[in-house]
C-alpha atoms as a PDB file:
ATOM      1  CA  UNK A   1      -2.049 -18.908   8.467  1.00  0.00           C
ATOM      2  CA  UNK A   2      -4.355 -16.207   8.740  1.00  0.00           C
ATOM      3  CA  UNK A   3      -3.833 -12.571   8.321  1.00  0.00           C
ATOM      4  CA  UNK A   4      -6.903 -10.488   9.922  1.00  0.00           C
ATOM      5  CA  UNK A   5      -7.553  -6.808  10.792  1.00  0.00           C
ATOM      6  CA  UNK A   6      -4.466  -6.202   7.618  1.00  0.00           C
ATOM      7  CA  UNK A   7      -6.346  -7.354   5.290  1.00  0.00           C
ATOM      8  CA  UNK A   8      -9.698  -6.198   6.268  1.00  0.00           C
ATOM      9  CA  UNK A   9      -8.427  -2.531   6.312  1.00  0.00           C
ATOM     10  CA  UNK A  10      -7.155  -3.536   3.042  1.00  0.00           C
ATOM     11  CA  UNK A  11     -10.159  -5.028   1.800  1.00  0.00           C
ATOM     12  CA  UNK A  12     -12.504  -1.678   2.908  1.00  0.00           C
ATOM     13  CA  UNK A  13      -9.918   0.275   1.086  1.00  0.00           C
ATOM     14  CA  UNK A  14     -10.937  -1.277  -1.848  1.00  0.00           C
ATOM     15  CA  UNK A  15     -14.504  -0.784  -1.087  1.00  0.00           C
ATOM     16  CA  UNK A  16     -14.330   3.028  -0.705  1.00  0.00           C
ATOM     17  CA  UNK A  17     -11.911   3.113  -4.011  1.00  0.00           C
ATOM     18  CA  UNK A  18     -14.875   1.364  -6.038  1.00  0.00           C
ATOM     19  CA  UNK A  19     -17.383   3.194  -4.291  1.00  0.00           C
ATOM     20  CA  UNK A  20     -15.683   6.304  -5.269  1.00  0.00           C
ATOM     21  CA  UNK A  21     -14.796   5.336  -9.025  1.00  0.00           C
ATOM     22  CA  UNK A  22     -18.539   4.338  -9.589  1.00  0.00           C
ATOM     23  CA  UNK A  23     -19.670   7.882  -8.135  1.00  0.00           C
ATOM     24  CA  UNK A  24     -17.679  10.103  -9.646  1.00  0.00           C
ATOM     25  CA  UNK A  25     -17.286   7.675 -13.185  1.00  0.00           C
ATOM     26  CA  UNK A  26     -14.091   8.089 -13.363  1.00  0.00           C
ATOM     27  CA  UNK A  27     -10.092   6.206 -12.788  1.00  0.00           C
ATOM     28  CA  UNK A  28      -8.156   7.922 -10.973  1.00  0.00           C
ATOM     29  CA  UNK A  29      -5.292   5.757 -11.833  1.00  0.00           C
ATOM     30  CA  UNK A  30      -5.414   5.773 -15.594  1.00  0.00           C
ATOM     31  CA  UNK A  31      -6.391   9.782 -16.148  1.00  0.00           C
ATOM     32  CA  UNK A  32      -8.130  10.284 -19.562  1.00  0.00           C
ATOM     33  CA  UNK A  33      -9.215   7.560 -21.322  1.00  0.00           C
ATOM     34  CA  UNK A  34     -11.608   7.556 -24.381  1.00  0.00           C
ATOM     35  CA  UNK A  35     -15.000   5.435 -23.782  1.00  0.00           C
ATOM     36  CA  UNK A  36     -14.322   5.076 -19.853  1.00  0.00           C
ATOM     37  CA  UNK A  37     -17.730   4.332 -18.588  1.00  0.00           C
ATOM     38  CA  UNK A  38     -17.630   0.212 -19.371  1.00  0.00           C
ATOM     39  CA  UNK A  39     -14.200   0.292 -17.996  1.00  0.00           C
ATOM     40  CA  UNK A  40     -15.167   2.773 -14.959  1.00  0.00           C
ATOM     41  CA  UNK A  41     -18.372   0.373 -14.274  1.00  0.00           C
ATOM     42  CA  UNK A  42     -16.233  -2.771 -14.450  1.00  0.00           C
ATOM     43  CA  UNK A  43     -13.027  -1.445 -12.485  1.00  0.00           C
ATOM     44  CA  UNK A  44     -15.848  -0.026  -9.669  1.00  0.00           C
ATOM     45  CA  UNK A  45     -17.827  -3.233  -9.566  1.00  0.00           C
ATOM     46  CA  UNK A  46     -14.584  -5.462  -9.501  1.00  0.00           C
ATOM     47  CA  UNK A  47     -12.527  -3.332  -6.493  1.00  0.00           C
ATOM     48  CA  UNK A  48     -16.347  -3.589  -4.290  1.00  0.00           C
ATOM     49  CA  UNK A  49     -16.392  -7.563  -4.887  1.00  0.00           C
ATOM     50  CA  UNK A  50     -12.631  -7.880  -4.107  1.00  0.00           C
ATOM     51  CA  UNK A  51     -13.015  -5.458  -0.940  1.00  0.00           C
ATOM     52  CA  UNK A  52     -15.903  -7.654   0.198  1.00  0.00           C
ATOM     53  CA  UNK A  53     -14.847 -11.301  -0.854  1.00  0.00           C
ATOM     54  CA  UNK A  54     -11.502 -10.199   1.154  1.00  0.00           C
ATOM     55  CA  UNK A  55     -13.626 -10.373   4.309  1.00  0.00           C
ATOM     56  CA  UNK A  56     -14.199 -13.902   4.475  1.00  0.00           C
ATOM     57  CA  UNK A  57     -11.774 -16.423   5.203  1.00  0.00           C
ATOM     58  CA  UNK A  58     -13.420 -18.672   2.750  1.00  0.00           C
ATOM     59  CA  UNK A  59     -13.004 -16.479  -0.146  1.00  0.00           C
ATOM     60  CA  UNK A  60     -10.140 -14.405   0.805  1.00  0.00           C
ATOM     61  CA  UNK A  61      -8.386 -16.255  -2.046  1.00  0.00           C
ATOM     62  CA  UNK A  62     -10.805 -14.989  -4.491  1.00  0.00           C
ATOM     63  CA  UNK A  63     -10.823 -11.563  -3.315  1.00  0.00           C
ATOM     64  CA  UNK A  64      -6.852 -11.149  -3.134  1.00  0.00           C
ATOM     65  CA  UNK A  65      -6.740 -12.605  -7.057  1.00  0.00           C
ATOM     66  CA  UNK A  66      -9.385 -10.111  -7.772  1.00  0.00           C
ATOM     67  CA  UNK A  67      -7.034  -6.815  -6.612  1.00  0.00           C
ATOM     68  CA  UNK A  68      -4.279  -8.166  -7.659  1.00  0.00           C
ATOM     69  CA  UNK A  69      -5.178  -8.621 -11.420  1.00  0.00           C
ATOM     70  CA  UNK A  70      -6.918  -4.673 -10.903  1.00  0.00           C
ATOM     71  CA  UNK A  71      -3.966  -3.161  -9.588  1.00  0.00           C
ATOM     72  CA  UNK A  72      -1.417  -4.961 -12.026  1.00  0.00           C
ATOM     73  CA  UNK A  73      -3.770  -2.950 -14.565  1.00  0.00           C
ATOM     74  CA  UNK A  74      -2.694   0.230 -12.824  1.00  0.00           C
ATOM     75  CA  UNK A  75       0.617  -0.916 -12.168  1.00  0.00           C
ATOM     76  CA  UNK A  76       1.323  -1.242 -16.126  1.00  0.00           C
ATOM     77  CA  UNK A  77      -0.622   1.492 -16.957  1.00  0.00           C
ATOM     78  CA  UNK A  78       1.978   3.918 -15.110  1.00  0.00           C
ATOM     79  CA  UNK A  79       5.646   2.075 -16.801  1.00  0.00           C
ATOM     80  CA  UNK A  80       4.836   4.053 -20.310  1.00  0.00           C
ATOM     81  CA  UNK A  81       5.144   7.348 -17.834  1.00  0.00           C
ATOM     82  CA  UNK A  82       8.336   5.927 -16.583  1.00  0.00           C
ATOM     83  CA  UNK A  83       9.760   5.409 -20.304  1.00  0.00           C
ATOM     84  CA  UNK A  84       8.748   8.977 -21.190  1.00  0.00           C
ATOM     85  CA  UNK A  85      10.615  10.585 -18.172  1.00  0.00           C
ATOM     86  CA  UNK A  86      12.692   8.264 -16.253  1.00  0.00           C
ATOM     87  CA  UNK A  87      14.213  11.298 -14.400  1.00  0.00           C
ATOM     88  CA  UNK A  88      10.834  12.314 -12.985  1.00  0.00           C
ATOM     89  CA  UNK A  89      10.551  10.469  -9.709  1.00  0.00           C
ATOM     90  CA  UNK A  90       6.984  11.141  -9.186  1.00  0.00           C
ATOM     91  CA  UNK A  91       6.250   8.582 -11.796  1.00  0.00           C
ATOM     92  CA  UNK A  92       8.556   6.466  -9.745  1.00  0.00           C
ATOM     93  CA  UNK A  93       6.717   7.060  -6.464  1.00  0.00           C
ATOM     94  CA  UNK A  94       3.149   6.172  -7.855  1.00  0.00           C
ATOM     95  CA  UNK A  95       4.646   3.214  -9.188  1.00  0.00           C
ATOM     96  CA  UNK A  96       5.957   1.668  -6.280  1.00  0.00           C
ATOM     97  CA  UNK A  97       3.163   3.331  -4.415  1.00  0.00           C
ATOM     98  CA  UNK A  98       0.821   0.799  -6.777  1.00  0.00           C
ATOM     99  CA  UNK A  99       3.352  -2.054  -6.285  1.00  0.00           C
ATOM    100  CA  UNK A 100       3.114  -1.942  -2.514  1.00  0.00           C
ATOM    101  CA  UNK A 101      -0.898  -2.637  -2.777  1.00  0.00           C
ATOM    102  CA  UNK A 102      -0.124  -5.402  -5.352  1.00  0.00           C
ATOM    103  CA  UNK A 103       2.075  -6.722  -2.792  1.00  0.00           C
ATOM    104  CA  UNK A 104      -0.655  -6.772   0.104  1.00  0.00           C
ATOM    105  CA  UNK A 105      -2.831  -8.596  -1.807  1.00  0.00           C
ATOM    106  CA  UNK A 106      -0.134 -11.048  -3.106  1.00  0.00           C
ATOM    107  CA  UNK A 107       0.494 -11.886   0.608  1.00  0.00           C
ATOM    108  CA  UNK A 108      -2.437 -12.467   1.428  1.00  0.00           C
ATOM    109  CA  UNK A 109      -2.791 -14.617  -1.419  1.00  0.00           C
ATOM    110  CA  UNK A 110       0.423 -16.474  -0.775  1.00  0.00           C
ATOM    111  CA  UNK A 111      -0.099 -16.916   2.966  1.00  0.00           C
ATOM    112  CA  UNK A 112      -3.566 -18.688   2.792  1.00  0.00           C
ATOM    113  CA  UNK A 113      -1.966 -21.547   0.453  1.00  0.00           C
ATOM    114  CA  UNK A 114      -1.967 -24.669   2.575  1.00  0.00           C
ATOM    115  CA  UNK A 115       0.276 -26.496   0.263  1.00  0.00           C
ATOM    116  CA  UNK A 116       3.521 -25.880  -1.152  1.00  0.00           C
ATOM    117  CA  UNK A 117       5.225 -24.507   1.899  1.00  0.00           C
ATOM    118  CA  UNK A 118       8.740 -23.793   0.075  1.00  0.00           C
ATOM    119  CA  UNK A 119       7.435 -21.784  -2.324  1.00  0.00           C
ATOM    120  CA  UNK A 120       4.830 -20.123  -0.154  1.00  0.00           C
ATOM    121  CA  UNK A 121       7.780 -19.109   1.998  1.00  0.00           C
ATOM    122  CA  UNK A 122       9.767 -18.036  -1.234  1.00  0.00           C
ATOM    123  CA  UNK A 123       7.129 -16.002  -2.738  1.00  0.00           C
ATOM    124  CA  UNK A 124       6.383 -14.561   1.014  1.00  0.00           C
ATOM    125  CA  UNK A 125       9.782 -13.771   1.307  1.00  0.00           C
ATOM    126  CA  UNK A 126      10.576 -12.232  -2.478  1.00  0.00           C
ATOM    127  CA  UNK A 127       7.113  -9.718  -1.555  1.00  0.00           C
ATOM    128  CA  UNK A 128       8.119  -8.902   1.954  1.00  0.00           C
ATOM    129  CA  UNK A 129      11.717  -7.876   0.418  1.00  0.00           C
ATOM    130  CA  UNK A 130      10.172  -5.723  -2.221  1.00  0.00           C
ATOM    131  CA  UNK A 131       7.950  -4.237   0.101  1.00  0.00           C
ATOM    132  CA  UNK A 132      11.083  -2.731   1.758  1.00  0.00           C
ATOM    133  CA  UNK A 133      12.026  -1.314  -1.296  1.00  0.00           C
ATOM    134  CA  UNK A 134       8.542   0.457  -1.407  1.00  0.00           C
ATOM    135  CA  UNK A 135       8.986   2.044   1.782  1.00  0.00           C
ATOM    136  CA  UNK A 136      12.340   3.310   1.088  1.00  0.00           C
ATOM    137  CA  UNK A 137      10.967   4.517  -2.400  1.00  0.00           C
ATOM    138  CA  UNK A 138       8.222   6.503   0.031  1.00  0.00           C
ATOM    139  CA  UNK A 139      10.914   8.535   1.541  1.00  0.00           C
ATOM    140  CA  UNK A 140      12.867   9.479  -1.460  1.00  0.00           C
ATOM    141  CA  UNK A 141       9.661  10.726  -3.068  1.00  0.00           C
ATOM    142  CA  UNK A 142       8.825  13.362  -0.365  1.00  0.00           C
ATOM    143  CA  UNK A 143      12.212  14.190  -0.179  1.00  0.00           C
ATOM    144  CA  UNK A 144      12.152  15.217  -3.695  1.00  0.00           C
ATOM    145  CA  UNK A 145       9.203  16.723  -3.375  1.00  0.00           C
ATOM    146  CA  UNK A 146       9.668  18.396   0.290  1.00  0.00           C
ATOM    147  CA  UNK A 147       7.462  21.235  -0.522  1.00  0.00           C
ATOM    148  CA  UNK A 148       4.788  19.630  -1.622  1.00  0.00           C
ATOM    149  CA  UNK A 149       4.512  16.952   1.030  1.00  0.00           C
ATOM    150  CA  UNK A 150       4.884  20.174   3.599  1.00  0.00           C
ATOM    151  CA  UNK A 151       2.164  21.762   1.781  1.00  0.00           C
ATOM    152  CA  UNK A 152      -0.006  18.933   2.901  1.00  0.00           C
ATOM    153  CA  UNK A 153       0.709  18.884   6.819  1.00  0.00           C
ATOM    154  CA  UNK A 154      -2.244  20.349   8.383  1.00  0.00           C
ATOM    155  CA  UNK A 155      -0.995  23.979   9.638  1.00  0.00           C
ATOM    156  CA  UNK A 156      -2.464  23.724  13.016  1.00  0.00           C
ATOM    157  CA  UNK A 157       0.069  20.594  14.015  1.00  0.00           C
ATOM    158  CA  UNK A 158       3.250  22.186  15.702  1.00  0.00           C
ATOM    159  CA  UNK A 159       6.042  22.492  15.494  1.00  0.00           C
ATOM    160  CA  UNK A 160       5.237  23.335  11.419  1.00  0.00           C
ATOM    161  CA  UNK A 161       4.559  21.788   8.303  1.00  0.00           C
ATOM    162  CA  UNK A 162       8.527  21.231   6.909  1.00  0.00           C
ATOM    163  CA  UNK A 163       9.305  19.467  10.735  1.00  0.00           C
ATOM    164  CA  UNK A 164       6.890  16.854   9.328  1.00  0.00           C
ATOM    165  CA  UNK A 165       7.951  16.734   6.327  1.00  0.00           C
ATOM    166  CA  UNK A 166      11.239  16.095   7.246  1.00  0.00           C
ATOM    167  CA  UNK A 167      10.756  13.705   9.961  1.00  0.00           C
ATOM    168  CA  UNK A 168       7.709  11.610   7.868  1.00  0.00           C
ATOM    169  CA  UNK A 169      10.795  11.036   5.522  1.00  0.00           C
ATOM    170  CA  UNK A 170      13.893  10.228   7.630  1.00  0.00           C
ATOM    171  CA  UNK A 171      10.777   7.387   9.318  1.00  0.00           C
ATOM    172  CA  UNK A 172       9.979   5.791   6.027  1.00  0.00           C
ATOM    173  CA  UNK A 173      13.893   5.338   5.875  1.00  0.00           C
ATOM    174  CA  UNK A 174      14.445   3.805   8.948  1.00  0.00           C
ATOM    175  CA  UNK A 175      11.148   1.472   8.458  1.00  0.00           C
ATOM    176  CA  UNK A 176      12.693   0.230   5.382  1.00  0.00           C
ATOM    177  CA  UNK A 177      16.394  -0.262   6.585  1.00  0.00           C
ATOM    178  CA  UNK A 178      14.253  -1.866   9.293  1.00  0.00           C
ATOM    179  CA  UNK A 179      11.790  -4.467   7.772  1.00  0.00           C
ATOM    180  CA  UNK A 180      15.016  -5.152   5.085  1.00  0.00           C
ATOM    181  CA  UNK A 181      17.364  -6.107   7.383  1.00  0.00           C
ATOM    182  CA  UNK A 182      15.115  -7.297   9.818  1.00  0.00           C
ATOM    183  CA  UNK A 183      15.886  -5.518  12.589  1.00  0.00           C
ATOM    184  CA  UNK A 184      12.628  -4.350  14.806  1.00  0.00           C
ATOM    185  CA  UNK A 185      10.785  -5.255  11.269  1.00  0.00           C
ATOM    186  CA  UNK A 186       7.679  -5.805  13.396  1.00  0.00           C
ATOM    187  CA  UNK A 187       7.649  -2.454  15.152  1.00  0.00           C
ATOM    188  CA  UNK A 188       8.381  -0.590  12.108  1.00  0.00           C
ATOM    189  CA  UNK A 189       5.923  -2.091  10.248  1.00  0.00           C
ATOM    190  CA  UNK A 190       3.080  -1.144  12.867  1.00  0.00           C
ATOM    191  CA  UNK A 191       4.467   2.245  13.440  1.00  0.00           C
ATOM    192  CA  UNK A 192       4.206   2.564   9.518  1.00  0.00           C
ATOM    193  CA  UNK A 193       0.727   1.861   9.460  1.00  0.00           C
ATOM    194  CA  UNK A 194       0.604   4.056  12.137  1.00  0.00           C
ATOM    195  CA  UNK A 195       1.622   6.624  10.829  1.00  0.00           C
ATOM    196  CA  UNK A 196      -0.444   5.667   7.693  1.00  0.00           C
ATOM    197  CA  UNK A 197      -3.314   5.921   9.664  1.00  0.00           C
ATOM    198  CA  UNK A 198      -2.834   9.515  10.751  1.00  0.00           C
ATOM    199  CA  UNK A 199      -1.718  11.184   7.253  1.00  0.00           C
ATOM    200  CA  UNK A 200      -5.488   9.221   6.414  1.00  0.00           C
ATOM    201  CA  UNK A 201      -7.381  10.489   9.542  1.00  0.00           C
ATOM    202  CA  UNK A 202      -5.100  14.226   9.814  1.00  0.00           C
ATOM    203  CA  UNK A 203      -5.002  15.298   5.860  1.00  0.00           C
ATOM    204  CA  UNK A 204      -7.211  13.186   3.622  1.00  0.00           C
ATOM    205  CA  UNK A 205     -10.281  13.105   5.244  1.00  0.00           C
ATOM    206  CA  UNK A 206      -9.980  16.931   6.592  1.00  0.00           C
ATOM    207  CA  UNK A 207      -9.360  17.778   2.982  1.00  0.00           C
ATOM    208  CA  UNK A 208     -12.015  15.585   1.773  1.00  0.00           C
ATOM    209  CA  UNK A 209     -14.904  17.121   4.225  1.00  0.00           C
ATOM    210  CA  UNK A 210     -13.661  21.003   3.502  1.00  0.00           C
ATOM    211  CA  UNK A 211     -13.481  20.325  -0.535  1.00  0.00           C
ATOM    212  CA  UNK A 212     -15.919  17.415  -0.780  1.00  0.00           C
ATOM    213  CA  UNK A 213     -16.198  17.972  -4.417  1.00  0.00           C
ATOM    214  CA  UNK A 214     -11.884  17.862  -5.642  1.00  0.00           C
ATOM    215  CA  UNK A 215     -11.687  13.519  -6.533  1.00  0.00           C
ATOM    216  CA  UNK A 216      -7.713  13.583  -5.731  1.00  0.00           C
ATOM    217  CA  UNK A 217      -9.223  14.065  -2.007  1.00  0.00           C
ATOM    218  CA  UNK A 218     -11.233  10.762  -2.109  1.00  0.00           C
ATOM    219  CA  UNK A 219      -8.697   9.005  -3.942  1.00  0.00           C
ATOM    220  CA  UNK A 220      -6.269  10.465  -1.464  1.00  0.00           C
ATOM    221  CA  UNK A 221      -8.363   8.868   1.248  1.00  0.00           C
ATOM    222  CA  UNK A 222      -8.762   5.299  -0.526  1.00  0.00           C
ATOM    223  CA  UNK A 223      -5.013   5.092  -1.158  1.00  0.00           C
ATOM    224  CA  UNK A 224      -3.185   6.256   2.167  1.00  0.00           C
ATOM    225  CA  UNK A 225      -6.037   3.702   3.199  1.00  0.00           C
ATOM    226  CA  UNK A 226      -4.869   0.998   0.438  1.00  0.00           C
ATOM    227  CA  UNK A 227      -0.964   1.805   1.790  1.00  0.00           C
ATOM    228  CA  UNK A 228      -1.773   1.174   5.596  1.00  0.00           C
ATOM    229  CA  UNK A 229      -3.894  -1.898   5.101  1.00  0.00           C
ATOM    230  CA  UNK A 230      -0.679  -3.376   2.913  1.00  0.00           C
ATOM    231  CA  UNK A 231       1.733  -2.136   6.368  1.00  0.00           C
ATOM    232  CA  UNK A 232      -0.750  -3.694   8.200  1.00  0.00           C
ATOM    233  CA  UNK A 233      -0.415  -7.138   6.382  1.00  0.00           C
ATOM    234  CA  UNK A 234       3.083  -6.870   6.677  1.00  0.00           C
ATOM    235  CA  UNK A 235       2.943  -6.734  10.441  1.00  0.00           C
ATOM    236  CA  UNK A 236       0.196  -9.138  10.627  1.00  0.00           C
ATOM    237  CA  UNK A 237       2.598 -11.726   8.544  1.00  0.00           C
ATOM    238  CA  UNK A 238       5.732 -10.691  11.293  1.00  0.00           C
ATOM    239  CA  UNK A 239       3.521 -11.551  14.190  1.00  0.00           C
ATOM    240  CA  UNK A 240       1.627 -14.849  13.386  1.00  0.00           C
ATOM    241  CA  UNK A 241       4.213 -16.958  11.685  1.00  0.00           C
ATOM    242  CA  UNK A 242       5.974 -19.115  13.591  1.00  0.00           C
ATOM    243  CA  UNK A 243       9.152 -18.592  11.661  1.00  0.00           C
ATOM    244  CA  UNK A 244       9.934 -15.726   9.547  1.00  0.00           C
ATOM    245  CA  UNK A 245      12.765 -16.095   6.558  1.00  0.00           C
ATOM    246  CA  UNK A 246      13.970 -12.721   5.493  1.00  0.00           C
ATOM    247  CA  UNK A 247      16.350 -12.329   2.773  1.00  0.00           C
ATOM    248  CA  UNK A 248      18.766  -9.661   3.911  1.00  0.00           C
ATOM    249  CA  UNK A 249      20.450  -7.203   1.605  1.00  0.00           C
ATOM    250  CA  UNK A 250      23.723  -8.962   1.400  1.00  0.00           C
ATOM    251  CA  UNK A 251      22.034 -12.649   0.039  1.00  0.00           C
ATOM    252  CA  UNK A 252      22.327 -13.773   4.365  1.00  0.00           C
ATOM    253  CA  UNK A 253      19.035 -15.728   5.416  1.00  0.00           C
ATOM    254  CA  UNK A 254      18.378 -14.924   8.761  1.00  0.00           C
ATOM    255  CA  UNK A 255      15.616 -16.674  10.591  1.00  0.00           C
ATOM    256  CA  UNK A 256      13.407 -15.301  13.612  1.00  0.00           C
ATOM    257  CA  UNK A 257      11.216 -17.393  15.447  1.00  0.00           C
ATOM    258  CA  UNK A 258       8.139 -16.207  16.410  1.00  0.00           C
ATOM    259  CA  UNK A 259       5.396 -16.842  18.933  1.00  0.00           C
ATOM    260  CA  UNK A 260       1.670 -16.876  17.353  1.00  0.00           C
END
């Protein structure tokens, strides 16, 4: 099976997020470090090859290895934070913000394996269901942090800036009761990246053109980007399979058949 415009979105993301570390020479993801610039070089060279290597059918493969092994990096680096102050959330929310790009590159690892159906369809099916659990974990973090994610709504977009917030929220819960149950999973998944899509094209890139010079606008850009390209291989996986196993909450298998 192959899984297009999702990954490609995914794959520029990773572009721009190299691009970005190599100009300004410094991880967003891992804060201070001492000695960065090897590391900085070698995390900005890596994230440009995967981005570009994810292109290509033949070395898709290569590419998806490639971010998954760099993300897993930034995906450990945040569990310390976790340990330290398990009753902050926001350390919770970049976590599984992380985990849901390690899980767009892990399907499109998993779903380019010609052999080994059953456990192509297990791993599929073990990522799709923690995907869910990523969305979900999108709503409770700007629900705990309502002010904040109003602060970011653009002021000119009526009704106002808490209406957003509020109704961003209540739609990353209903996209993840949908894509974990099943229900309308394929419509919820493209209305996520949807909706990815706008928060990219309506705050980040605003933000980044008025203060071209703050790096948590660039990075803001490269992972709402990272996000929508991992919704977007999620939908691309609902559409093109044939059939579709989803585990449902209460241990049910539930199969949908699908036309490619």
């Amino acid at each position: 099976m192959n899984l297009q415009l999702g990954r490609n979105i995914y794959g520029l993301a990773a572009i721009v997020y190299g691009v970005i570390t190599l100009f300004w020479h410094q991880i967003n993801s891992l804060g201070n470090i001492s000695n960065p610039e090897i590391l900085v070089f070698i995390i900005g060279v890596v994230e440009i090859i995967g981005g570009l290597t994810l292109q290509w059918q033949k070395t898709l493969r290569i590419g998806a290895l490639t971010l998954i092994a760099v993300h897993f990096i930034f995906l450990f680096y945040l569990v310390p934070f976790i340990y330290e102050m398990p009753l902050d959330y926001s350390n919770w929310g970049n976590f599984f913000q992380e985990f849901s790009i390690v899980l767009g590159s892990l399907i499109v690892f998993v779903s380019n394996i010609q052999s080994d159906t059953e456990k192509r369809i297990k791993i599929s099916r073990a990522a799709y269901t923690c995907y869910g659990i990523c969305v979900f974990s999108y709503s409770l973090y700007q629900l705990f942090y309502l002010s904040y994610t109003a602060g970011l709504v653009p002021k000119w977009i009526p009704p106002g800036q808490m209406f957003w917030a509020v109704t961003t929220s209540v739609a990353f819960a209903l996209a993840a009761v949908a894509i974990l149950s099943g229900r309308s999973a394929l419509l919820a998944s493209r209305l996520l990246t949807s909706m990815f899509i706008c928060f990219c094209l309506l705050v980040w890139l605003p933000a980044s053109i008025i203060n071209p010079y703050d790096l948590s606008n660039w990075y803001g850009n490269a992972d709402t980007l990272a996000v929508a390209g991992s919704a977007w291989i999620v939908a691309d996986l609902l559409s093109q399979q044939k059939i579709i196993l989803l585990q449902l909450p209460f241990g049910r298998i539930r199969t949908e058949r699908k036309e490619v």
